[in-house]
Protein backbone atom coordinates (compact mmCIF):
# COMPACT_ATOMS: atom_id res chain seq x y z
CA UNK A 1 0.00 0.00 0.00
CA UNK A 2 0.95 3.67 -1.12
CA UNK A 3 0.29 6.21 0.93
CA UNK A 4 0.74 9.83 -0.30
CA UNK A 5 0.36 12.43 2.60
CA UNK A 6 0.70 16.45 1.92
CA UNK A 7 3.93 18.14 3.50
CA UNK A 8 3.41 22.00 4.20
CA UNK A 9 7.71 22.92 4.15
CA UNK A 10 8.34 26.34 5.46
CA UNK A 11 11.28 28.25 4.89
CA UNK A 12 12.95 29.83 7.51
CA UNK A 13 16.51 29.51 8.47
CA UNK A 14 16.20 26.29 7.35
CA UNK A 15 13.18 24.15 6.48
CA UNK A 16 10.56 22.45 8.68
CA UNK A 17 7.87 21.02 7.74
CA UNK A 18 3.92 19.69 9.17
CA UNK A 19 1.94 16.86 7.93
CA UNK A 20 -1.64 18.67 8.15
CA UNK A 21 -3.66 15.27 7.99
CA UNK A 22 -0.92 14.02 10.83
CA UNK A 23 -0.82 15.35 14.02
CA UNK A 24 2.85 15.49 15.75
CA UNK A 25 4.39 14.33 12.28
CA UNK A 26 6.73 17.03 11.38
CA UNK A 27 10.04 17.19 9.75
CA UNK A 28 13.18 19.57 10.04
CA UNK A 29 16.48 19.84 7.32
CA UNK A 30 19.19 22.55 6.75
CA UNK A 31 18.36 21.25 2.82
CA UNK A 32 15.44 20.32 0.59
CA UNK A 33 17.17 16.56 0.50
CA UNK A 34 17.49 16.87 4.44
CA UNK A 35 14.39 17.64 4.99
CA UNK A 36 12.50 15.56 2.16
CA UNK A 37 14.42 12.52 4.10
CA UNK A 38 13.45 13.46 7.47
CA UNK A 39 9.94 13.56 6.18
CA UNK A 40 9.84 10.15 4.59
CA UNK A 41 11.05 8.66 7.65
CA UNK A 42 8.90 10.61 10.08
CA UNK A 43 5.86 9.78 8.01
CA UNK A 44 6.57 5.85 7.58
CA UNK A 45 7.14 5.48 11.45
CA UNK A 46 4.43 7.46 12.66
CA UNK A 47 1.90 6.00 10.41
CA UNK A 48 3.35 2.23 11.58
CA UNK A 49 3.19 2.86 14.98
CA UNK A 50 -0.51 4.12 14.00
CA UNK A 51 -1.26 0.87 12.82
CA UNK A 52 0.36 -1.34 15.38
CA UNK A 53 -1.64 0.77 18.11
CA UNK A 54 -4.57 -0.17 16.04
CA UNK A 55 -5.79 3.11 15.15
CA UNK A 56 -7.59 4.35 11.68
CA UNK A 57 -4.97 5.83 9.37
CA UNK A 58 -6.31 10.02 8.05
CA UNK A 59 -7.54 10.60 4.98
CA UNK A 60 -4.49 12.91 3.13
CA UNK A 61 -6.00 16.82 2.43
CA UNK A 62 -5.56 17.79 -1.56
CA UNK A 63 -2.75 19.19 -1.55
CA UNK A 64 -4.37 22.11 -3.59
CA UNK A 65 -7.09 22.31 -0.62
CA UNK A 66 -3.81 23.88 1.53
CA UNK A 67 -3.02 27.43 1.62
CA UNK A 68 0.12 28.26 2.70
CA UNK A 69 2.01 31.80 2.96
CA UNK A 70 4.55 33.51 1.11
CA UNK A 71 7.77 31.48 3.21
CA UNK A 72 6.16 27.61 2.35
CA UNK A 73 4.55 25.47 0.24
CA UNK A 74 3.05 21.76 -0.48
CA UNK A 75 5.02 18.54 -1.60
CA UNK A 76 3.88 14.94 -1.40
CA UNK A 77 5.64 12.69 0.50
CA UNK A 78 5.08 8.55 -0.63
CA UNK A 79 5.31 5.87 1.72
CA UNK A 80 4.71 2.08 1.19
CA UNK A 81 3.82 -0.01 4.00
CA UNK A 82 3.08 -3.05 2.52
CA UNK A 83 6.07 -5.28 3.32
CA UNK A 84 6.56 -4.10 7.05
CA UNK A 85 3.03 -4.23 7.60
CA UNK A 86 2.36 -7.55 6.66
CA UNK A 87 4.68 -9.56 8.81
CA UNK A 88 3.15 -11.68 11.64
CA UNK A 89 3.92 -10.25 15.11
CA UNK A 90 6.49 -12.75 17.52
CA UNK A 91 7.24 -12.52 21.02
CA UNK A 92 10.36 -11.11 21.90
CA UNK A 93 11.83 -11.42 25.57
CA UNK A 94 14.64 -8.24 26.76
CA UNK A 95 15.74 -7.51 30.33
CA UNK A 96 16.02 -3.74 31.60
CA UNK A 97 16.95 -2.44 34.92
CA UNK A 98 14.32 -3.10 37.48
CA UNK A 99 13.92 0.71 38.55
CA UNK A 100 13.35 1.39 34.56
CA UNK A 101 11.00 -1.33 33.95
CA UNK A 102 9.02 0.19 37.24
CA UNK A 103 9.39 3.57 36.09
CA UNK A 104 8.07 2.74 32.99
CA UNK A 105 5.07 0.76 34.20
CA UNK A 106 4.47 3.73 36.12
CA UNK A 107 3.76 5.91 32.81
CA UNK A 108 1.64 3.29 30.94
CA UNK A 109 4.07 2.61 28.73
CA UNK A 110 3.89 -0.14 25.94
CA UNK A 111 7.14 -1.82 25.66
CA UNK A 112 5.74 -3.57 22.44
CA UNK A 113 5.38 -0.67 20.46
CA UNK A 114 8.55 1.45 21.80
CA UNK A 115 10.80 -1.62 21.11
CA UNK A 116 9.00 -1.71 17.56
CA UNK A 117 9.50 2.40 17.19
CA UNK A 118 13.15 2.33 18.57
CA UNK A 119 14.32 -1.13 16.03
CA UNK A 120 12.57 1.14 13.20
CA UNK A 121 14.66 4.28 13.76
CA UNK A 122 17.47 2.32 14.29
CA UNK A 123 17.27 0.44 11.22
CA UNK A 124 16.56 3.51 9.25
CA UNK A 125 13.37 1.70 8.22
């Protein structure tokens, strides 16, 4: 699957840029390539850790449906989920300090899913 979301990059000492149909999906470069990179990545982990919390992926604006001002404008970024999204979840076992693993337990946290977001980044994936 292909997704194509809209990505409003501003101009200003630098670019960032704001996924509009995303919320907290953003993207930062000293370059167009930086930044273009940044976004790809940004988009294809936040929309996988979308799906693995089981939540409903946004419908992308028209990218002509955005206004923007003077200092940014509208690019697609593509991602393709397919392959990752397919494969079968297995169980994993890891050991962590006890006072992190209580810590953690504390906040909520899913170790599932920050495992999953943290192998992602760190395989540039």
């Amino acid at each position: 699957m292909i997704l194509n979301y809209p990505l409003i990059i501003h101009n200003e000492d630098g670019y960032w840029g704001e996924f509009p149909d995303v919320d907290g999906c953003n993207a930062q470069g000293d370059t167009l390539d930086e930044i273009l990179e940044d976004a790809n990545s940004a988009l294809e982990l936040h929309l996988l850790s979308m799906l693995m919390d089981g939540e409903s992926l946004p419908t992308p604006t028209y990218p002509k449906d955005i206004n923007t001002d003077n200092n940014s404008f509208v690019t697609l970024i593509s991602v393709k989920l397919d392959a990752k999204n397919k494969d079968k979840s297995v169980k994993k076992t890891l050991t962590i300090p006890e006072w992190l693993n209580e810590k953690a337990e504390k906040e909520n946290m899913n170790f599932s899913k920050i495992f999953q977001e943290a192998l992602l980044e760190r395989l540039s994936i």
